[in-house]
PDB file of N, CA and C in Angstrom:
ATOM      1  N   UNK A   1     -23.091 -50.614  19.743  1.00  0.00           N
ATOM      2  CA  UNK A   1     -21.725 -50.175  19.547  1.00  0.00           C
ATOM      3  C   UNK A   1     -21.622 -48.697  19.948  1.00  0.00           C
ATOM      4  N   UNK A   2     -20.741 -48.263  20.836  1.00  0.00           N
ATOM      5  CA  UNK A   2     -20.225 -46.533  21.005  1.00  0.00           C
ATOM      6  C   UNK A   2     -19.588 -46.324  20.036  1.00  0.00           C
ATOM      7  N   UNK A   3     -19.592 -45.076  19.759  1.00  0.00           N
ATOM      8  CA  UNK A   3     -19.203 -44.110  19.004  1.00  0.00           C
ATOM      9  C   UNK A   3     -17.783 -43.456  19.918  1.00  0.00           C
ATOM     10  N   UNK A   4     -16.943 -43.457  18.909  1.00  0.00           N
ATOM     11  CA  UNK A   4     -15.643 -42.311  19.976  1.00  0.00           C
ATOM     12  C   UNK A   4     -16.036 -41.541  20.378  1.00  0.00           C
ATOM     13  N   UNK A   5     -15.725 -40.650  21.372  1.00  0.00           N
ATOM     14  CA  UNK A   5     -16.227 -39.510  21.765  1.00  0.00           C
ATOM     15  C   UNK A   5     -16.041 -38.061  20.705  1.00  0.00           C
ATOM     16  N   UNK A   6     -15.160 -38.446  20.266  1.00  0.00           N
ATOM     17  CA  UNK A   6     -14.164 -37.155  19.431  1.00  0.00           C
ATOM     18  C   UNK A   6     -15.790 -37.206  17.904  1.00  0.00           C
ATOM     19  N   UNK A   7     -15.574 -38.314  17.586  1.00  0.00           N
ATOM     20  CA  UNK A   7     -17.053 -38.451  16.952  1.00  0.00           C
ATOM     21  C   UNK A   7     -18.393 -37.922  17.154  1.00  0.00           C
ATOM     22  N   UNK A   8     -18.893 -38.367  18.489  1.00  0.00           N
ATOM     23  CA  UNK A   8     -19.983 -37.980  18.676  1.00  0.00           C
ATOM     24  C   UNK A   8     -19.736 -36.336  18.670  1.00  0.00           C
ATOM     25  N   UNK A   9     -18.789 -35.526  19.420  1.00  0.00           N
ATOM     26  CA  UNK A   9     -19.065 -34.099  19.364  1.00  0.00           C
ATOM     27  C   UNK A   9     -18.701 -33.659  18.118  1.00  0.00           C
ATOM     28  N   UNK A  10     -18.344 -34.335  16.986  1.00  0.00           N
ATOM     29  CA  UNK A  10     -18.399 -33.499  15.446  1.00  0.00           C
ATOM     30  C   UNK A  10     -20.019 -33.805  15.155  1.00  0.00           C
ATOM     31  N   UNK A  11     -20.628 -34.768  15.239  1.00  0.00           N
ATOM     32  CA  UNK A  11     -21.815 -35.232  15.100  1.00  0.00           C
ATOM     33  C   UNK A  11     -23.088 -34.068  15.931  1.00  0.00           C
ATOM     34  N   UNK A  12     -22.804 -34.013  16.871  1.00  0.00           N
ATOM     35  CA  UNK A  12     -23.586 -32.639  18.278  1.00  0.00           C
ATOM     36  C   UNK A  12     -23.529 -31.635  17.700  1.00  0.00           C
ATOM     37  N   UNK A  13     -22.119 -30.994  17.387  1.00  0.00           N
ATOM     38  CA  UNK A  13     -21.756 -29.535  17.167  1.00  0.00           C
ATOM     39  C   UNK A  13     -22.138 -29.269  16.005  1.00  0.00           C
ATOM     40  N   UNK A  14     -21.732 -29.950  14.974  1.00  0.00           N
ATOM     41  CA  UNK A  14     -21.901 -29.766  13.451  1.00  0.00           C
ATOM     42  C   UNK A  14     -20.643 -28.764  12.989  1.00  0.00           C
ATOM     43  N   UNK A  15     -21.327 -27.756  12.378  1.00  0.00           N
ATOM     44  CA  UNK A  15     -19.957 -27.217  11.282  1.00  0.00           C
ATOM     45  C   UNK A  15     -19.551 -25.463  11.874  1.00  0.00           C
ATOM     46  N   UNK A  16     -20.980 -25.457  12.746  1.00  0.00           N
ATOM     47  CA  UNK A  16     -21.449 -24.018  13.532  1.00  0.00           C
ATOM     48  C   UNK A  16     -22.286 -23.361  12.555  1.00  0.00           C
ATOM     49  N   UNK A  17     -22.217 -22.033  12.765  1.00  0.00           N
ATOM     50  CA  UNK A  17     -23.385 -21.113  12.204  1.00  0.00           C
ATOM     51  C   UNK A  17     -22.941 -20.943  10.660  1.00  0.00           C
ATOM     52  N   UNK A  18     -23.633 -20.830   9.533  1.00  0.00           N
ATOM     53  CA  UNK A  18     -23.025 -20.570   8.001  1.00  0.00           C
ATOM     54  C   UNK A  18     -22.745 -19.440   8.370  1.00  0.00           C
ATOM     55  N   UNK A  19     -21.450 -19.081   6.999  1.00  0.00           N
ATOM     56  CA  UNK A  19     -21.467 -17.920   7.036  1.00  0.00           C
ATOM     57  C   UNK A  19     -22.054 -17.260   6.340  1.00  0.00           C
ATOM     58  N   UNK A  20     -22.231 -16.123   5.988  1.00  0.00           N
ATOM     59  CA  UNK A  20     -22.892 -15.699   4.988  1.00  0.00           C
ATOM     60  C   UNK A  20     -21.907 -15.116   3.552  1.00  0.00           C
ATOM     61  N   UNK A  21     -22.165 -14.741   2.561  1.00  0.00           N
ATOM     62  CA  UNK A  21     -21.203 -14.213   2.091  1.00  0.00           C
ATOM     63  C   UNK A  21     -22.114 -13.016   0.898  1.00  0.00           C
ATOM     64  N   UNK A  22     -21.587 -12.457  -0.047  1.00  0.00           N
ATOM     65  CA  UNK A  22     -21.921 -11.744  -0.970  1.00  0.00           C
ATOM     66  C   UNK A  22     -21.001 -12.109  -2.180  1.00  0.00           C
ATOM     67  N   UNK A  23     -21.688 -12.489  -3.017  1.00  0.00           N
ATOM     68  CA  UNK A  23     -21.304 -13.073  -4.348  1.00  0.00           C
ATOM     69  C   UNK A  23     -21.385 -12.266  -5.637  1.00  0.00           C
ATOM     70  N   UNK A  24     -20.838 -12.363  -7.031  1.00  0.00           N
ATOM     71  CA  UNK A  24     -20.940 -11.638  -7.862  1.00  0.00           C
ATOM     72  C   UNK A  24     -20.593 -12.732  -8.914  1.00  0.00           C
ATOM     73  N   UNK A  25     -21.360 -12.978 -10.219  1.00  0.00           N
ATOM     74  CA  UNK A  25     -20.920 -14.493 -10.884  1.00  0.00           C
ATOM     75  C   UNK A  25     -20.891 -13.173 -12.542  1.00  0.00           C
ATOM     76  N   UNK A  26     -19.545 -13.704 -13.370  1.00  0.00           N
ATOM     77  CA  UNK A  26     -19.454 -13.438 -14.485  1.00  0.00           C
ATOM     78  C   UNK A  26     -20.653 -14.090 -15.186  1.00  0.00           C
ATOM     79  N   UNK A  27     -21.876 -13.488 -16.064  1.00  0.00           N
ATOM     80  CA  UNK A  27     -22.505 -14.350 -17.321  1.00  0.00           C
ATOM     81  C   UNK A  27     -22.176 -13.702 -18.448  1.00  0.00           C
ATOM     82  N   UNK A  28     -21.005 -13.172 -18.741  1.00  0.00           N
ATOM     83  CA  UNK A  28     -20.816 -12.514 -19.861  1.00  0.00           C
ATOM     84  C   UNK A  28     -19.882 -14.042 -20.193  1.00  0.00           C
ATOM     85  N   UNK A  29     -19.550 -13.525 -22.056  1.00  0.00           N
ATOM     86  CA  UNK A  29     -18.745 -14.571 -22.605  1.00  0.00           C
ATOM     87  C   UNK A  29     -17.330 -14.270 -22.666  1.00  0.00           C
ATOM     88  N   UNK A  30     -17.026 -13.127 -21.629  1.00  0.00           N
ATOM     89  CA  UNK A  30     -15.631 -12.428 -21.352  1.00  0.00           C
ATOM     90  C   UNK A  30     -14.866 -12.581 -20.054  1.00  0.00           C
ATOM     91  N   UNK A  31     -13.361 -12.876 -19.853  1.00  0.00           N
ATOM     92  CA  UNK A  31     -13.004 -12.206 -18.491  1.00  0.00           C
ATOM     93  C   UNK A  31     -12.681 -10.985 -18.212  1.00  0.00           C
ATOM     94  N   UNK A  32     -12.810 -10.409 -16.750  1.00  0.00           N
ATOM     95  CA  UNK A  32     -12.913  -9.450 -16.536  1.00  0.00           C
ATOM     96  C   UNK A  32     -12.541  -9.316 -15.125  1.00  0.00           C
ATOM     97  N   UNK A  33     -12.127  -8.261 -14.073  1.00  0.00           N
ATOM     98  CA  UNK A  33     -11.694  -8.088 -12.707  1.00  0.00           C
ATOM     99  C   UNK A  33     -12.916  -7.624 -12.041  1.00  0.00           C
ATOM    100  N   UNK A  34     -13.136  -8.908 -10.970  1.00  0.00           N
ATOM    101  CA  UNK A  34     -14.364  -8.214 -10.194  1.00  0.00           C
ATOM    102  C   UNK A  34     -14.034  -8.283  -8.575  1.00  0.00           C
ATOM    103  N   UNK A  35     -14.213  -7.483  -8.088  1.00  0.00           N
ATOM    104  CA  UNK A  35     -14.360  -7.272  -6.523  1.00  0.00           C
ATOM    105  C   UNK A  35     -15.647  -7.778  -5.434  1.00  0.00           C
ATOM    106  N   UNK A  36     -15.949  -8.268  -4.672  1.00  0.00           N
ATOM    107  CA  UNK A  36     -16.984  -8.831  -3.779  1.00  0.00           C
ATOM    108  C   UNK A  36     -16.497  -8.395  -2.464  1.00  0.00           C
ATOM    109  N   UNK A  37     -17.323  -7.254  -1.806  1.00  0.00           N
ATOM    110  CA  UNK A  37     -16.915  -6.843  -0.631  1.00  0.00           C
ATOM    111  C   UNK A  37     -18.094  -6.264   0.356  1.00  0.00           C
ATOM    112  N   UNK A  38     -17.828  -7.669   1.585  1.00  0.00           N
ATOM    113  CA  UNK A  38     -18.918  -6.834   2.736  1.00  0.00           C
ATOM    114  C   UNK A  38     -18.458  -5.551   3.318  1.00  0.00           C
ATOM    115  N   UNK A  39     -19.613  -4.812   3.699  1.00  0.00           N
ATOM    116  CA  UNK A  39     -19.509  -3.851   4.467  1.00  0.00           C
ATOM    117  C   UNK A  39     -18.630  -4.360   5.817  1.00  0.00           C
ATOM    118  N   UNK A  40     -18.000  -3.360   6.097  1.00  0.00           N
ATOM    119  CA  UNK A  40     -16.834  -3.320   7.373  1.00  0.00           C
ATOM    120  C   UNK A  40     -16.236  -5.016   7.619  1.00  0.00           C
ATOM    121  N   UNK A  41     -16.221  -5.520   6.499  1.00  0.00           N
ATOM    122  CA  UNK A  41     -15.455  -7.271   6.042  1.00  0.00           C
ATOM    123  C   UNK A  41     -14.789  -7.294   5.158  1.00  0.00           C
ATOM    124  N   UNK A  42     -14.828  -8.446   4.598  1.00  0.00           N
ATOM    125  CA  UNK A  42     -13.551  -8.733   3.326  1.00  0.00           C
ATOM    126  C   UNK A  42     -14.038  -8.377   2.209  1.00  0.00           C
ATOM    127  N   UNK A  43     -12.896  -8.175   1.498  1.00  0.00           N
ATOM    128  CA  UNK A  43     -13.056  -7.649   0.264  1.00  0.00           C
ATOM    129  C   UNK A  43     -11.934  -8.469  -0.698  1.00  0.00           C
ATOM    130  N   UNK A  44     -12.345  -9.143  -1.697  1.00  0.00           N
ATOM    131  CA  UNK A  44     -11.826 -10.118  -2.788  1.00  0.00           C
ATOM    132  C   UNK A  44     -12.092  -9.796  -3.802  1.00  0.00           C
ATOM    133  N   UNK A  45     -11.193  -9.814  -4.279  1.00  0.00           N
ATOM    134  CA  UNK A  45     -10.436  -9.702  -6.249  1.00  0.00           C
ATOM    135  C   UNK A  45     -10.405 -10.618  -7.155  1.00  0.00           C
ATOM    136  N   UNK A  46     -10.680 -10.904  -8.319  1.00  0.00           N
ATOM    137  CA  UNK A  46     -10.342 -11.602  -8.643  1.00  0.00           C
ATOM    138  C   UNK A  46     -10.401 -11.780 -10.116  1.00  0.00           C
ATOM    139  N   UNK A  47      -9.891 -12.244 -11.385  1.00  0.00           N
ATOM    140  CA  UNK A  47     -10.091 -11.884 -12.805  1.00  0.00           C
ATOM    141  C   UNK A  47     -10.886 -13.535 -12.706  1.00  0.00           C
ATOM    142  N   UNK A  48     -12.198 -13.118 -13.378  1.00  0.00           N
ATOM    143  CA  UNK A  48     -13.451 -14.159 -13.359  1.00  0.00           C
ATOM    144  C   UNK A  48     -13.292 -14.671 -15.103  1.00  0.00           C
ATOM    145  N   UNK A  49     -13.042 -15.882 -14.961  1.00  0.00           N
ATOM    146  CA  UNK A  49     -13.723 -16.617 -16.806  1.00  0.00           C
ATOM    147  C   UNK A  49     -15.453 -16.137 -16.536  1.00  0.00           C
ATOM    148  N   UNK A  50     -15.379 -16.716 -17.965  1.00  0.00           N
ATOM    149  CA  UNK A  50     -17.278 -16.552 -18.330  1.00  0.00           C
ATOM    150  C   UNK A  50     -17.156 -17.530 -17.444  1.00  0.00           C
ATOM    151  N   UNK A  51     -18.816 -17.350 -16.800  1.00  0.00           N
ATOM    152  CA  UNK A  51     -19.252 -17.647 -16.057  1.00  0.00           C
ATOM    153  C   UNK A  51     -18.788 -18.357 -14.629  1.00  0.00           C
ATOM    154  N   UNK A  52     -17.755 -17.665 -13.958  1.00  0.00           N
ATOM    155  CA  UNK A  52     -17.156 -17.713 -13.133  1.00  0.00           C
ATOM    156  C   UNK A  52     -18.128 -16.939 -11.632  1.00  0.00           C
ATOM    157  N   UNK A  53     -17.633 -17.285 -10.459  1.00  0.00           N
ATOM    158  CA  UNK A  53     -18.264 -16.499  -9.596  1.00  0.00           C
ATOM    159  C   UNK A  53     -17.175 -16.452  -8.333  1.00  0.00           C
ATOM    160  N   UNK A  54     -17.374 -15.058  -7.652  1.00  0.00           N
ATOM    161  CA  UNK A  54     -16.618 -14.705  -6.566  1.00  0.00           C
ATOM    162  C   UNK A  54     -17.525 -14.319  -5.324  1.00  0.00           C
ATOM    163  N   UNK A  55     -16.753 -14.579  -4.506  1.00  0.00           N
ATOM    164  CA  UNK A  55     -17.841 -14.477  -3.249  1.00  0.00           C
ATOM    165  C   UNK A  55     -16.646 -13.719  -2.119  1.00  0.00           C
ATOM    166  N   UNK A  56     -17.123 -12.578  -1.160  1.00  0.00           N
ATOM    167  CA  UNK A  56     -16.748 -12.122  -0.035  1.00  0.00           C
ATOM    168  C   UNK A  56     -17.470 -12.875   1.553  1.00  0.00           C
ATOM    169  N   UNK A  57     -16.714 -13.870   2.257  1.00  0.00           N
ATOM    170  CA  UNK A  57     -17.366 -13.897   3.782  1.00  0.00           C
ATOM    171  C   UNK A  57     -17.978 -12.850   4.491  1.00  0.00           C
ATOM    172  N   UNK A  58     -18.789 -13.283   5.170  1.00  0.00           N
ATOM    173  CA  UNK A  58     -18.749 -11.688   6.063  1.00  0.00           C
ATOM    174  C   UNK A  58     -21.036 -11.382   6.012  1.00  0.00           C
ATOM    175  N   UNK A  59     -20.862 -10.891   7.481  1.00  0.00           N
ATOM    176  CA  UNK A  59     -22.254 -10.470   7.627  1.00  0.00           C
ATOM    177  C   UNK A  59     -22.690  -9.514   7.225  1.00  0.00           C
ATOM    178  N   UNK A  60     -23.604  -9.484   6.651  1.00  0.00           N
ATOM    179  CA  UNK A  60     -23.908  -7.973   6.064  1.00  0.00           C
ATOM    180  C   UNK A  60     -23.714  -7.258   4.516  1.00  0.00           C
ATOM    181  N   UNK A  61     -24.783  -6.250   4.196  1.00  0.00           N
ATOM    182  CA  UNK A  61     -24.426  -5.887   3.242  1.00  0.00           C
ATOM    183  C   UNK A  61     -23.350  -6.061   2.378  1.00  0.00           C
ATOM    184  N   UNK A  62     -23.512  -5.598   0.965  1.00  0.00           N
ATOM    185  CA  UNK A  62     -21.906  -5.729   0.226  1.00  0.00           C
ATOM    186  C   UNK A  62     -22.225  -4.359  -1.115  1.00  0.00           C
ATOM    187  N   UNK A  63     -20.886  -4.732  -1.624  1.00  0.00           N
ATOM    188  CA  UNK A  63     -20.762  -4.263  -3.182  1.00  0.00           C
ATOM    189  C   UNK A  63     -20.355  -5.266  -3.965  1.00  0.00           C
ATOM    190  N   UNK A  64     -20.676  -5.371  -5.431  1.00  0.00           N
ATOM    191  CA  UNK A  64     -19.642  -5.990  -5.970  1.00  0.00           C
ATOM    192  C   UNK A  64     -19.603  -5.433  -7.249  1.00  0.00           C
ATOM    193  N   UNK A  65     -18.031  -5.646  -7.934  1.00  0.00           N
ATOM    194  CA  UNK A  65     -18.057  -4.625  -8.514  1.00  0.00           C
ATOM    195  C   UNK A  65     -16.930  -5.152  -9.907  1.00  0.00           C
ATOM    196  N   UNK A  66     -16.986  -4.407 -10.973  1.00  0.00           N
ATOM    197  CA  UNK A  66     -16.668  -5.023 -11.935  1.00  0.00           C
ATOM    198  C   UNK A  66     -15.405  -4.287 -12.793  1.00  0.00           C
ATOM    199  N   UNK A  67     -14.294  -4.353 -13.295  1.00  0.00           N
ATOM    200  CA  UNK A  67     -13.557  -3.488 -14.396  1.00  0.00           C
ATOM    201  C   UNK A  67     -12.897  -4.101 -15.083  1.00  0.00           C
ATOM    202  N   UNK A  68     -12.411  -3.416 -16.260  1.00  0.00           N
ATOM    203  CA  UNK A  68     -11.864  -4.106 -17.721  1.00  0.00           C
ATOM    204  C   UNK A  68     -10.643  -5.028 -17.081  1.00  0.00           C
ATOM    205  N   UNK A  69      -9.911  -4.683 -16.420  1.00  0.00           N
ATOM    206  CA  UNK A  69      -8.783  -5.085 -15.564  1.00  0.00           C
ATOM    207  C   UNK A  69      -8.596  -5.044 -14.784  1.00  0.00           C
ATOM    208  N   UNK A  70      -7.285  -5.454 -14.085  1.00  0.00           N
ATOM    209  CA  UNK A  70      -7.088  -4.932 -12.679  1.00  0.00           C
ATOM    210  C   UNK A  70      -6.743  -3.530 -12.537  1.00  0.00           C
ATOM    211  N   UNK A  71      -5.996  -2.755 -13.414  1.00  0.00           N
ATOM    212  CA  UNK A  71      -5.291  -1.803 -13.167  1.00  0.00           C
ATOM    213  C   UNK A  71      -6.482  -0.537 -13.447  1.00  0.00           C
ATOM    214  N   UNK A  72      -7.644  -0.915 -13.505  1.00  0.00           N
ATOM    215  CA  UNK A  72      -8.305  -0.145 -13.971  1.00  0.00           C
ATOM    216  C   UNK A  72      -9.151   0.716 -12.690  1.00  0.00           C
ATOM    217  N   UNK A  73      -9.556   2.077 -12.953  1.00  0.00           N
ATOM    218  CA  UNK A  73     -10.044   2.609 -11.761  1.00  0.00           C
ATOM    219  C   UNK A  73     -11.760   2.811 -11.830  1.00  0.00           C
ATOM    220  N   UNK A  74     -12.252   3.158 -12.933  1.00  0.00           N
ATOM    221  CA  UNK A  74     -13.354   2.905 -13.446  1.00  0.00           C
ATOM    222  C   UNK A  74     -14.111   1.723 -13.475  1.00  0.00           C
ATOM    223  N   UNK A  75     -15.195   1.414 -13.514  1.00  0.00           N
ATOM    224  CA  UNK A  75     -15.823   0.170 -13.610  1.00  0.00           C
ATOM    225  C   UNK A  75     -17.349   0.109 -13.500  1.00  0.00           C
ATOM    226  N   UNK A  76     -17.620  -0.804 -12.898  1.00  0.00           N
ATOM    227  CA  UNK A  76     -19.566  -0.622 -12.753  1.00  0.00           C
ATOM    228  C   UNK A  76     -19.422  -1.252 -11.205  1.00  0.00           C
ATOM    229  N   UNK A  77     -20.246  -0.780 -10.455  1.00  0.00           N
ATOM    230  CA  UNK A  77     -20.313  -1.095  -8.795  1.00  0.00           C
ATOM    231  C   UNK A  77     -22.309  -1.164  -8.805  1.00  0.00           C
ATOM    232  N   UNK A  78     -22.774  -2.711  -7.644  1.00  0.00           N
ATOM    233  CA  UNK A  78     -24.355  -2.604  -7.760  1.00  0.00           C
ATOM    234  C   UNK A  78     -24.140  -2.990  -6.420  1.00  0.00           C
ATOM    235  N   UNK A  79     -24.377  -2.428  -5.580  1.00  0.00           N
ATOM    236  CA  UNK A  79     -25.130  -2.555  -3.853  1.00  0.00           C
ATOM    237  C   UNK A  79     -25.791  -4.044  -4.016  1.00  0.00           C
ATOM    238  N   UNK A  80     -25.731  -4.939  -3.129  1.00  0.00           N
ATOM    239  CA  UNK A  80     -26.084  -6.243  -2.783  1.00  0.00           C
ATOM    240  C   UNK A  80     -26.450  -6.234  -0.952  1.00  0.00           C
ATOM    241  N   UNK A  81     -27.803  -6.928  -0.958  1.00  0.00           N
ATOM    242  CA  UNK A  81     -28.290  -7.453   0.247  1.00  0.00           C
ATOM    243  C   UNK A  81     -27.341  -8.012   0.789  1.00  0.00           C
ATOM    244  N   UNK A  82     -27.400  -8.783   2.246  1.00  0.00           N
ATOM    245  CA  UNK A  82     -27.141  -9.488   3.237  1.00  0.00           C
ATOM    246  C   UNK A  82     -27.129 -10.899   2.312  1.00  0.00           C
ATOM    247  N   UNK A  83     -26.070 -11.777   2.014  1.00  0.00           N
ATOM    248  CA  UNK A  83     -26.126 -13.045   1.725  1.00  0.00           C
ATOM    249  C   UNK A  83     -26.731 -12.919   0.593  1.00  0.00           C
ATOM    250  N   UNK A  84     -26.291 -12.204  -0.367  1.00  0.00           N
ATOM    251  CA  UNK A  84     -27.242 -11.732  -1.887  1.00  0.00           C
ATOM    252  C   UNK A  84     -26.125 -11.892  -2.848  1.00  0.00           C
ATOM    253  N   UNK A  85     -26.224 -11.698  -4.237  1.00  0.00           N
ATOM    254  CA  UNK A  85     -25.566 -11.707  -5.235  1.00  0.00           C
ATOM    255  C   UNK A  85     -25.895 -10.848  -6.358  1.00  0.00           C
ATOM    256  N   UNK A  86     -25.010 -10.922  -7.511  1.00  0.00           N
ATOM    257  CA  UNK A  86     -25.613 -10.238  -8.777  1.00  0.00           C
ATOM    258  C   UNK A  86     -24.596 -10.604  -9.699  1.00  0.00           C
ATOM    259  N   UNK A  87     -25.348 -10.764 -10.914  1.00  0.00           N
ATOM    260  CA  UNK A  87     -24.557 -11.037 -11.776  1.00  0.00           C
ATOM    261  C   UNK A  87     -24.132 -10.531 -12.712  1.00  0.00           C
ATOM    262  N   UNK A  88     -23.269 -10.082 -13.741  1.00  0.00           N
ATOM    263  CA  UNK A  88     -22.765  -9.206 -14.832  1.00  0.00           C
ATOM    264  C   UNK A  88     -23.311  -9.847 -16.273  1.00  0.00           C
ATOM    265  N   UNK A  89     -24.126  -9.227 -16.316  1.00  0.00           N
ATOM    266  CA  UNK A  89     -25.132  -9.973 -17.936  1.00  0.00           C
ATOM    267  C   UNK A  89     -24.236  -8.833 -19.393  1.00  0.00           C
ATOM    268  N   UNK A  90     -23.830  -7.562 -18.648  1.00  0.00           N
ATOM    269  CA  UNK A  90     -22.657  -7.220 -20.234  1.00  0.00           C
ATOM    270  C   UNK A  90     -22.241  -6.126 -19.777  1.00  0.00           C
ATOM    271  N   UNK A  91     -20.615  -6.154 -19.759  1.00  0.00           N
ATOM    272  CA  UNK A  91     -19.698  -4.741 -19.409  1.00  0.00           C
ATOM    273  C   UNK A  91     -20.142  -3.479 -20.333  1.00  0.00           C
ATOM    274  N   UNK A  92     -20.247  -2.538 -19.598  1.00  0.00           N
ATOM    275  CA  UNK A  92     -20.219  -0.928 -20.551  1.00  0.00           C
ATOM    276  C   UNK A  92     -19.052  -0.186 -19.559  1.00  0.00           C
ATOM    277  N   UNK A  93     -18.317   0.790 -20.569  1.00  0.00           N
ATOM    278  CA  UNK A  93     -18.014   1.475 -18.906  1.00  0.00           C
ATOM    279  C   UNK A  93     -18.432   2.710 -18.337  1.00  0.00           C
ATOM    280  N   UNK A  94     -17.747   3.358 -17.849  1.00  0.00           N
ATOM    281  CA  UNK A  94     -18.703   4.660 -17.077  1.00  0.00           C
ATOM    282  C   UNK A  94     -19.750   4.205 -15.897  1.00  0.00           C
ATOM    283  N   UNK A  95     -19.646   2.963 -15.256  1.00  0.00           N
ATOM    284  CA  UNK A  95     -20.918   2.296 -14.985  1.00  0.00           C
ATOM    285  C   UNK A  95     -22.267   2.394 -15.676  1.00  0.00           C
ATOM    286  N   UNK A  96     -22.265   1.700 -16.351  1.00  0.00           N
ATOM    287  CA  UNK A  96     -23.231   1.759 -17.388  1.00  0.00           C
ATOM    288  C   UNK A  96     -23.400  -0.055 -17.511  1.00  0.00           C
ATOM    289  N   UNK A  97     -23.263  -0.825 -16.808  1.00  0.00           N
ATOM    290  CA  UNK A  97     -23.431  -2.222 -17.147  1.00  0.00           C
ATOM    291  C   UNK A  97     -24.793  -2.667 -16.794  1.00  0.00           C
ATOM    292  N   UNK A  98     -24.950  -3.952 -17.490  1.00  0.00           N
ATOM    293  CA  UNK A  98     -26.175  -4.512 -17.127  1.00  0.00           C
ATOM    294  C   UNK A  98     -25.820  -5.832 -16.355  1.00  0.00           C
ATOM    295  N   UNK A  99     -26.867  -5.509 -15.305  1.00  0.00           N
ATOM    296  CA  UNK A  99     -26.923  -6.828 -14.285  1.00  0.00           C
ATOM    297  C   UNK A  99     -28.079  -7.390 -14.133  1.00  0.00           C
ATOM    298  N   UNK A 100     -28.152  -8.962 -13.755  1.00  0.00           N
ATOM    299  CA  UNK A 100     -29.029  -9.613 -13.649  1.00  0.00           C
ATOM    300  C   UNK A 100     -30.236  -8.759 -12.656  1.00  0.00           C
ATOM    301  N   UNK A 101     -29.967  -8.190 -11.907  1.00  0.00           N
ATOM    302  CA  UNK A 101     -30.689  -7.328 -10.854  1.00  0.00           C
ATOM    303  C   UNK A 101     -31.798  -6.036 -11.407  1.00  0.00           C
ATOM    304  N   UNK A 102     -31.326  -5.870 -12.612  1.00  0.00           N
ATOM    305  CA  UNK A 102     -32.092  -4.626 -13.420  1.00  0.00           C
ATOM    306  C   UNK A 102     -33.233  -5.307 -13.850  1.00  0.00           C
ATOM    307  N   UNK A 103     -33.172  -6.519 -13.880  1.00  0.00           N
ATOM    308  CA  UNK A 103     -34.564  -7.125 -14.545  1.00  0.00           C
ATOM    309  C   UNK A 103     -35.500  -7.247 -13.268  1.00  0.00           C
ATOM    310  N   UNK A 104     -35.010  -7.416 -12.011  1.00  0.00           N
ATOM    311  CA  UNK A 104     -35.800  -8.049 -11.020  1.00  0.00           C
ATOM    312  C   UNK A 104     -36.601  -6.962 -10.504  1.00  0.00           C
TER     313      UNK A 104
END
């Protein structure tokens, strides 16, 4: 039996290259406004439930970054690898938070 053609080239091509992204996942038992942003890429907002997670597309380095609210200017910010993450284990402010990353 053939295959349509329109078939076989989703089957050949596939989905293309992943993208990569930079992620930031709430593990606190709070919500809170966090930011996920590649270097010279996107940058996303978003108020996270416990254990929620946000992710920015995009190649390359990131930040991601955390505050009581949106309206807030203060917060905690942790540098993230290429296709990396981190997670918020408990808000302080002043940047003073703890992230899954301090243990590693």
């Amino acid at each position: 039996m053939r295959m349509p053609t329109i078939l076989t080239w989703a089957i050949c091509l596939g989905a293309g290259p992943a993208m990569a992204e930079v992620c930031v996942t709430n593990a606190t038992e709070s919500p809170a406004f966090f930011a996920a942003e590649v270097h010279g890429g996107a940058r996303v907002t978003q108020t996270l439930p416990a254990g929620g997670t946000l992710c920015a597309p995009g190649d390359g380095t990131g930040v991601v970054s955390v505050f009581e609210h949106a309206e807030e200017t203060e917060g905690c910010s942790r540098l993230v690898a290429e296709n990396g993450s981190d997670s918020l284990i408990r808000y302080a402010s002043f940047d003073r938070c703890e992230w899954a990353s301090h243990s590693q």
